[in-house]
N, C-alpha and C. Protein backbone atom coordinates (compact mmCIF):
# COMPACT_ATOMS: atom_id res chain seq x y z
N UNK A 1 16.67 2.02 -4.36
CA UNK A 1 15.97 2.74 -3.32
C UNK A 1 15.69 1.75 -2.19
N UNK A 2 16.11 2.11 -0.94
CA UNK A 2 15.65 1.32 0.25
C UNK A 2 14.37 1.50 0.57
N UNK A 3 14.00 0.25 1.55
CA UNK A 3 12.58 0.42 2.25
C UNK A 3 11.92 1.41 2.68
N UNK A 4 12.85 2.17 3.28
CA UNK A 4 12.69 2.76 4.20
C UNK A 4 12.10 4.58 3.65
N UNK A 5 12.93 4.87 2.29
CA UNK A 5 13.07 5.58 1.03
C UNK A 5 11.24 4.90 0.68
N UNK A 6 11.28 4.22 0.10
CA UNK A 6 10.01 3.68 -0.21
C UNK A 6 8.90 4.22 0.45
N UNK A 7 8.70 3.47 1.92
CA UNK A 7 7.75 4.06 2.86
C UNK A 7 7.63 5.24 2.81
N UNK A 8 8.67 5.48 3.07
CA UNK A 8 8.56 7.25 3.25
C UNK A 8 7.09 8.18 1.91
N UNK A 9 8.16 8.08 0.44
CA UNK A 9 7.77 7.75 -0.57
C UNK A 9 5.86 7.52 -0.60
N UNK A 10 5.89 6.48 -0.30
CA UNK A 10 3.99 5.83 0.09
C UNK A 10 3.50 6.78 0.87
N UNK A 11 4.22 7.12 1.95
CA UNK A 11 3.10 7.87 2.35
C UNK A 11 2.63 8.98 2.58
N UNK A 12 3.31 9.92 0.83
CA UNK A 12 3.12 11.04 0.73
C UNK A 12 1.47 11.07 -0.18
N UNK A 13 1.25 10.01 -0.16
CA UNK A 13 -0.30 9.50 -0.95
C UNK A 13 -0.95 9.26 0.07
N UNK A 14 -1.99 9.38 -0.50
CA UNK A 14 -3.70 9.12 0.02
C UNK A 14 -3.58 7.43 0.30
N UNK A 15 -4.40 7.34 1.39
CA UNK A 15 -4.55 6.04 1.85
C UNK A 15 -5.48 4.99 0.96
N UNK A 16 -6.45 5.88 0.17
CA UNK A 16 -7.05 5.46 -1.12
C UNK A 16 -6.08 4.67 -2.33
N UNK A 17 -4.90 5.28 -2.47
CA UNK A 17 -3.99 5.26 -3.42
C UNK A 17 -3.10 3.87 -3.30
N UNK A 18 -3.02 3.96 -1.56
CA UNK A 18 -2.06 3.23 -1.18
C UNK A 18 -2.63 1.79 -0.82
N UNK A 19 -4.07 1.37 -0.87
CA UNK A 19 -4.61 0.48 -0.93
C UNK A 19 -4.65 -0.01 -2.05
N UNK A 20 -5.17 0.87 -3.02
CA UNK A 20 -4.75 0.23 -4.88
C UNK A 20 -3.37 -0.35 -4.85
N UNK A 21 -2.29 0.19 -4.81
CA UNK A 21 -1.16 -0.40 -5.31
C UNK A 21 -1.03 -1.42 -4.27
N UNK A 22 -1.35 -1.48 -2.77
CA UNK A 22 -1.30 -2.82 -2.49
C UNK A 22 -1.88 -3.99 -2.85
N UNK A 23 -2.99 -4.29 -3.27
CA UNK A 23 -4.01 -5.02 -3.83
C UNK A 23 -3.43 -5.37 -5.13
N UNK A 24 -2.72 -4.43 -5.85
CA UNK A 24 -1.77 -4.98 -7.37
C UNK A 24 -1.17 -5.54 -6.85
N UNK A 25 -0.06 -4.89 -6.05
CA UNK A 25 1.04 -5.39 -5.79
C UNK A 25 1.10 -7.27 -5.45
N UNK A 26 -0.27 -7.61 -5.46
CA UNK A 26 -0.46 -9.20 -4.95
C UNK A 26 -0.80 -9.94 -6.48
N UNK A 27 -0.91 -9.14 -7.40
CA UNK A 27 -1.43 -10.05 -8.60
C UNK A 27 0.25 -10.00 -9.39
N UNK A 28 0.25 -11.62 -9.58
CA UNK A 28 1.25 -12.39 -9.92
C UNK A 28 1.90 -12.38 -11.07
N UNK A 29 2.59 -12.65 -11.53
CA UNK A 29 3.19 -12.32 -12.62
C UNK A 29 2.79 -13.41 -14.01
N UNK A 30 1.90 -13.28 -15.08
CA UNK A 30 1.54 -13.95 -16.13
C UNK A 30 -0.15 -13.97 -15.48
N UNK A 31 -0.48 -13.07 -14.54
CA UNK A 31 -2.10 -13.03 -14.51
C UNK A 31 -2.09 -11.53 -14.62
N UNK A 32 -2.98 -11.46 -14.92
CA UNK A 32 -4.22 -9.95 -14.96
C UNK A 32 -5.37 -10.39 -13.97
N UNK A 33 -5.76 -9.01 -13.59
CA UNK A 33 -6.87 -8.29 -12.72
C UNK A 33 -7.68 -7.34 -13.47
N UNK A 34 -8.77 -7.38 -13.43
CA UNK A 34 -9.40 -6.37 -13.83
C UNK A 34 -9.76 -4.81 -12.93
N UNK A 35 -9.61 -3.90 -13.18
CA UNK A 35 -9.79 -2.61 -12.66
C UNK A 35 -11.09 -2.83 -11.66
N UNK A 36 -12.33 -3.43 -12.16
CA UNK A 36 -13.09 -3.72 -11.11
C UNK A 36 -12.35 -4.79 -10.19
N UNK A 37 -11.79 -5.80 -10.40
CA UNK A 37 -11.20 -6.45 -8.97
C UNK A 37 -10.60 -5.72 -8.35
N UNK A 38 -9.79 -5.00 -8.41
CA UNK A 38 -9.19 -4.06 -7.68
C UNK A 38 -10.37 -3.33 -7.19
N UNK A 39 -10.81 -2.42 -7.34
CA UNK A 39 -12.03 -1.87 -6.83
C UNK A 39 -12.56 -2.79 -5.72
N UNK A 40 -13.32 -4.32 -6.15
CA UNK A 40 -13.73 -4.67 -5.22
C UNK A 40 -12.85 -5.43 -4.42
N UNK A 41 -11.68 -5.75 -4.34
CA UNK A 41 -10.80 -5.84 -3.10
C UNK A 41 -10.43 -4.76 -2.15
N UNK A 42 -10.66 -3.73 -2.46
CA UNK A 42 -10.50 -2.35 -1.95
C UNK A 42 -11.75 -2.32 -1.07
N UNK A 43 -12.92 -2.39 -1.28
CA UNK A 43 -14.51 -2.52 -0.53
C UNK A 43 -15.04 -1.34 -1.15
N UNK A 44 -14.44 -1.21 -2.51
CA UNK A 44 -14.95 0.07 -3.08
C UNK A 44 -15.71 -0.04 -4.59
N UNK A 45 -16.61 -0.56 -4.81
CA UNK A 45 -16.86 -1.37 -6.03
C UNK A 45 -16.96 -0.35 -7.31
N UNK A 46 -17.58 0.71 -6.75
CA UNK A 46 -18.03 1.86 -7.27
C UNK A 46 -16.69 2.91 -7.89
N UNK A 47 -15.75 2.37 -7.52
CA UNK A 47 -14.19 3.18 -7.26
C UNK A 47 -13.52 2.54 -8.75
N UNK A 48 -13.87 2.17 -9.77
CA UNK A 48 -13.33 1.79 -10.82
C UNK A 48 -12.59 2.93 -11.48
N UNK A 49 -13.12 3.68 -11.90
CA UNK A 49 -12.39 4.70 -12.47
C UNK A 49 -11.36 5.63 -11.83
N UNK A 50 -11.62 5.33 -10.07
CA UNK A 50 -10.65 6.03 -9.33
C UNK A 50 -9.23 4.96 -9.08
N UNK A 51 -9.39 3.96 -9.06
CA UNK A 51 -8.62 3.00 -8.84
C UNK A 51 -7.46 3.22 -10.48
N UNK A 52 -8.23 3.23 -11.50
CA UNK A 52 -7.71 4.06 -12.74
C UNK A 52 -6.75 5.04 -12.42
N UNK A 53 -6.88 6.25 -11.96
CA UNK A 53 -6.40 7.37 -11.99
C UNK A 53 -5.64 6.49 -10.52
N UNK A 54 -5.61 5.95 -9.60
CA UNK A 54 -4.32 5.40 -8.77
C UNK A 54 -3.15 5.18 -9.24
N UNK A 55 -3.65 3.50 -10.42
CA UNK A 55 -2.33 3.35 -10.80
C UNK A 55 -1.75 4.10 -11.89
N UNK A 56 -2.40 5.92 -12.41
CA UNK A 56 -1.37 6.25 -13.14
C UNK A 56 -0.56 6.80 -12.51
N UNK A 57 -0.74 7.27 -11.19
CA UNK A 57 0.29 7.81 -10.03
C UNK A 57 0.92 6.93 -9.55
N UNK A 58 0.76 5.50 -9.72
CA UNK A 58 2.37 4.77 -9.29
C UNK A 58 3.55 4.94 -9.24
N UNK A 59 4.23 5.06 -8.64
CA UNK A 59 5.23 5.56 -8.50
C UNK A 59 6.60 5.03 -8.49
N UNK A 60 6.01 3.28 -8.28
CA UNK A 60 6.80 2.66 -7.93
C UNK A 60 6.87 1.34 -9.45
N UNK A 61 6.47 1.66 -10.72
CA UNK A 61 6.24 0.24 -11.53
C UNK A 61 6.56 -0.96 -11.99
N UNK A 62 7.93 -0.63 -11.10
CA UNK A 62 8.84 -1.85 -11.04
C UNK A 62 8.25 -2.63 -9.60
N UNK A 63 7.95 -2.10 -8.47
CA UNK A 63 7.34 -2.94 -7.29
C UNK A 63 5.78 -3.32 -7.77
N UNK A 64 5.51 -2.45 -8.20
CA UNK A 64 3.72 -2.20 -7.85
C UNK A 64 3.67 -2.82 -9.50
N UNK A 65 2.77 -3.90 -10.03
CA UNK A 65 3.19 -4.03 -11.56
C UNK A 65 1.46 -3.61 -11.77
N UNK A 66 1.07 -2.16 -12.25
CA UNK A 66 0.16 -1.90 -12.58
C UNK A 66 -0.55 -2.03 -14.23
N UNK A 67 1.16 -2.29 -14.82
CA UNK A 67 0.55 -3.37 -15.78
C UNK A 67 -0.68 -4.18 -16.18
N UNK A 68 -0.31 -5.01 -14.88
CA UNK A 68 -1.47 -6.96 -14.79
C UNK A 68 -2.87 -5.91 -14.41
N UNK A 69 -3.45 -4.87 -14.74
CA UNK A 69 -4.80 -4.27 -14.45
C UNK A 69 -5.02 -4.27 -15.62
N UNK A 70 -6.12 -4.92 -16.16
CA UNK A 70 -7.14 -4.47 -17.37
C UNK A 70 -8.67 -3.80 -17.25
N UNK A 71 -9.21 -3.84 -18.14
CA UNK A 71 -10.17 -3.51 -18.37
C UNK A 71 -11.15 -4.58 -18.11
N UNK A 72 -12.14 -4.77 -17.47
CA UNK A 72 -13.08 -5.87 -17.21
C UNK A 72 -13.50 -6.80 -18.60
N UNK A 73 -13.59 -6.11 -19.49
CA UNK A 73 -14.01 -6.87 -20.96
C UNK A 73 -12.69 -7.64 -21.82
N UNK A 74 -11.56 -6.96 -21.02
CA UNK A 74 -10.64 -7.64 -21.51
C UNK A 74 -9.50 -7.05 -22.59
N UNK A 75 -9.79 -5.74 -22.61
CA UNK A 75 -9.21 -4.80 -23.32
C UNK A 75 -8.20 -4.47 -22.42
N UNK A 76 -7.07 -3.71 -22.73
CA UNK A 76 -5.71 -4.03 -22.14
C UNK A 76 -5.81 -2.41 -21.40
N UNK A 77 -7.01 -1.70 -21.59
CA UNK A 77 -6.50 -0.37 -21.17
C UNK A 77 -5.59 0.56 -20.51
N UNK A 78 -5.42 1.55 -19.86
CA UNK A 78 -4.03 2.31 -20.43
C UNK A 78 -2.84 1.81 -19.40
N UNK A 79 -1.62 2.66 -19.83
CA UNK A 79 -0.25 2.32 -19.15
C UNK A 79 0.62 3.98 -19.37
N UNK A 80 0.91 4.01 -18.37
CA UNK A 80 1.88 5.55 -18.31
C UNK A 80 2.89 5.39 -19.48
N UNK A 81 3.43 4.17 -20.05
CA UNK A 81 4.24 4.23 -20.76
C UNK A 81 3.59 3.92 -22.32
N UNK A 82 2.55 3.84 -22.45
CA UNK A 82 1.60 3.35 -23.26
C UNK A 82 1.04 1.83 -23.26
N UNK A 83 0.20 1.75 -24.49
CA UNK A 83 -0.91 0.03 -24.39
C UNK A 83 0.42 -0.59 -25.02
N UNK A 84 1.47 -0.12 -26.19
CA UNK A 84 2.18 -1.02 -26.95
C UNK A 84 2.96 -1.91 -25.92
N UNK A 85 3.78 -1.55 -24.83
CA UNK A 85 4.53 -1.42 -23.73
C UNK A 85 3.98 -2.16 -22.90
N UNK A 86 2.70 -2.02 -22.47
CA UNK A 86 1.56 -2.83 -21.84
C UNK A 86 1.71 -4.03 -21.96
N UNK A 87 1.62 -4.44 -23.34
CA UNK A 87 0.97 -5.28 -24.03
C UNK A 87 2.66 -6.66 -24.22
N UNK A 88 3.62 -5.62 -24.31
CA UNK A 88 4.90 -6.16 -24.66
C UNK A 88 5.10 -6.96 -23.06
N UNK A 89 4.78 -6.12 -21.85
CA UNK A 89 5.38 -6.63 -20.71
C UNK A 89 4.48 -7.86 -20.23
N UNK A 90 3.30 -7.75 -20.65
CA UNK A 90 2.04 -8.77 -20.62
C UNK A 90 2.30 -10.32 -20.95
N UNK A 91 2.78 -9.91 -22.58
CA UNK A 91 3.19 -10.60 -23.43
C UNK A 91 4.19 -12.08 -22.73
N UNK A 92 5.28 -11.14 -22.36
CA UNK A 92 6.97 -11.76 -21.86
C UNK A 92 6.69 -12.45 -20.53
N UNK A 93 5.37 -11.94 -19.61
CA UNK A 93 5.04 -12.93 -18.95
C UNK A 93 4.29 -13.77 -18.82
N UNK A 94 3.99 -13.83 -20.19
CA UNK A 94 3.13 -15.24 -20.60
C UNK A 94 1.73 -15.26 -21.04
N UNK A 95 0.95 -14.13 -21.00
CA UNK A 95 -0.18 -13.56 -20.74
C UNK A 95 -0.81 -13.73 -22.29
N UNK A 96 -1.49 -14.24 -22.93
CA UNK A 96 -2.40 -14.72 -23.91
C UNK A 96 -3.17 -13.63 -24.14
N UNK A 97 -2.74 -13.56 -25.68
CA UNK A 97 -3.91 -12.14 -26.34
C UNK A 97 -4.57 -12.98 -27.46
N UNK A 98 -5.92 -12.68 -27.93
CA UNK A 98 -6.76 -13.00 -28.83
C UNK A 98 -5.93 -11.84 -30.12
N UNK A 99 -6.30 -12.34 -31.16
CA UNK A 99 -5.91 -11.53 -32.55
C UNK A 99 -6.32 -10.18 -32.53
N UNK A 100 -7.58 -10.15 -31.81
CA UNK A 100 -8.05 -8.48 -31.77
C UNK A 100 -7.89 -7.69 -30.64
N UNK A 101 -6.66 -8.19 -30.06
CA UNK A 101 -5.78 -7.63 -29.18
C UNK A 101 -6.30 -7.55 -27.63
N UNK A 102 -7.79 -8.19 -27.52
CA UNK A 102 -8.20 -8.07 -25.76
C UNK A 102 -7.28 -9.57 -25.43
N UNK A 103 -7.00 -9.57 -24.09
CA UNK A 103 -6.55 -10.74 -23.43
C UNK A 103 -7.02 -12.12 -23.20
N UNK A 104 -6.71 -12.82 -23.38
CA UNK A 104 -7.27 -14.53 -23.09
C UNK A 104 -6.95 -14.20 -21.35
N UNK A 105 -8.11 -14.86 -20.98
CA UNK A 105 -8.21 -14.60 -19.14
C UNK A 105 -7.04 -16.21 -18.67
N UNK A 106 -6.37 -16.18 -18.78
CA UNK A 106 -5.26 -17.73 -18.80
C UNK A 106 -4.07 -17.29 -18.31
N UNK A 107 -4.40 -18.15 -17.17
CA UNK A 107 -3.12 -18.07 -16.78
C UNK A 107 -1.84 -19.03 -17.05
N UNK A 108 -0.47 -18.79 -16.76
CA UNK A 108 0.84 -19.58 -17.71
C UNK A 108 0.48 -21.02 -17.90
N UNK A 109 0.39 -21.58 -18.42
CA UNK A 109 0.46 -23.43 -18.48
C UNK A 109 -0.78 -23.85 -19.04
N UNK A 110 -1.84 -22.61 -18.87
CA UNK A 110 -3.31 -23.18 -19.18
C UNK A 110 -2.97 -23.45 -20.53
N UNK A 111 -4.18 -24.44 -21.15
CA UNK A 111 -4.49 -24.70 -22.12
C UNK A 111 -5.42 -24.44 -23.42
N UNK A 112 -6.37 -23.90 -22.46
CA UNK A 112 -7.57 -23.48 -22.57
C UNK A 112 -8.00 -22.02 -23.45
C-alpha cells in the first residue's frame, strides 16, 4: 500500500485515533509504553481506556506496532490477534518477561 493509500486510509478516523497511533508509531522496537504514556503524550491523561479502544482499530499493525502498549503494571494486555501473539512479537524483539508473564521494563542490552 502506498502513502498516499495510507493517508487517505488515516483520515477516515477521528483525529483522537490518529494521535494514538502516532505517538506508538514512535516507540521503538524491543521497548514498551504503557497505555497511560500514550494517554499522557496525547495531553489526555484521563484517555487510558480510550487510547485502548484506538489501538484495537489500527489499521495499520505492521506501521503502527500497537503491540509495544502495555498495561501500566506491566501486564501485557490485549492484542487484536491475541496476548499469546503479543507476547511472541514482544518476545523476538527482545523484550524481557518475568515467569508470571508481566514484562521486565528493559530495554535490549540492559542488564538489569
Amino acid at each position: 500500500m502506498n502513502s498516499k493509500k495510507i493517508q487517505k486510509k488515516l483520515e477516515s478516523y477521528s483525529p483522537f485515533y490518529r494521535s494514538v497511533w502516532a505517538v506508538t508509531a514512535t516507540i521503538l522496537s524491543g521497548q514498551v509504553r504503557s497505555y497511560q504514556w500514550v494517554a499522557n503524550k496525547i495531553g489526555n491523561s484521563e484517555a487510558v481506556r480510550a487510547v485502548g479502544q484506538a489501538l484495537s482499530k489500527n489499521p495499520f499493525p505492521g506501521i503502527i506496532p500497537c503491540h509495544r502498549v502495555i498495561c501500566k503494571n506491566g501486564e501485557i494486555g490485549g492484542f487484536f490477534q491475541g496476548k499469546k501473539k503479543k507476547e511472541s512479537l514482544l518476545k523476538r524483539e527482545g523484550v524481557l518477561f518475568y515467569k508470571t508473564g508481566s514484562l521486565k521494563f528493559l530495554k535490549k542490552g540492559d542488564s538489569k
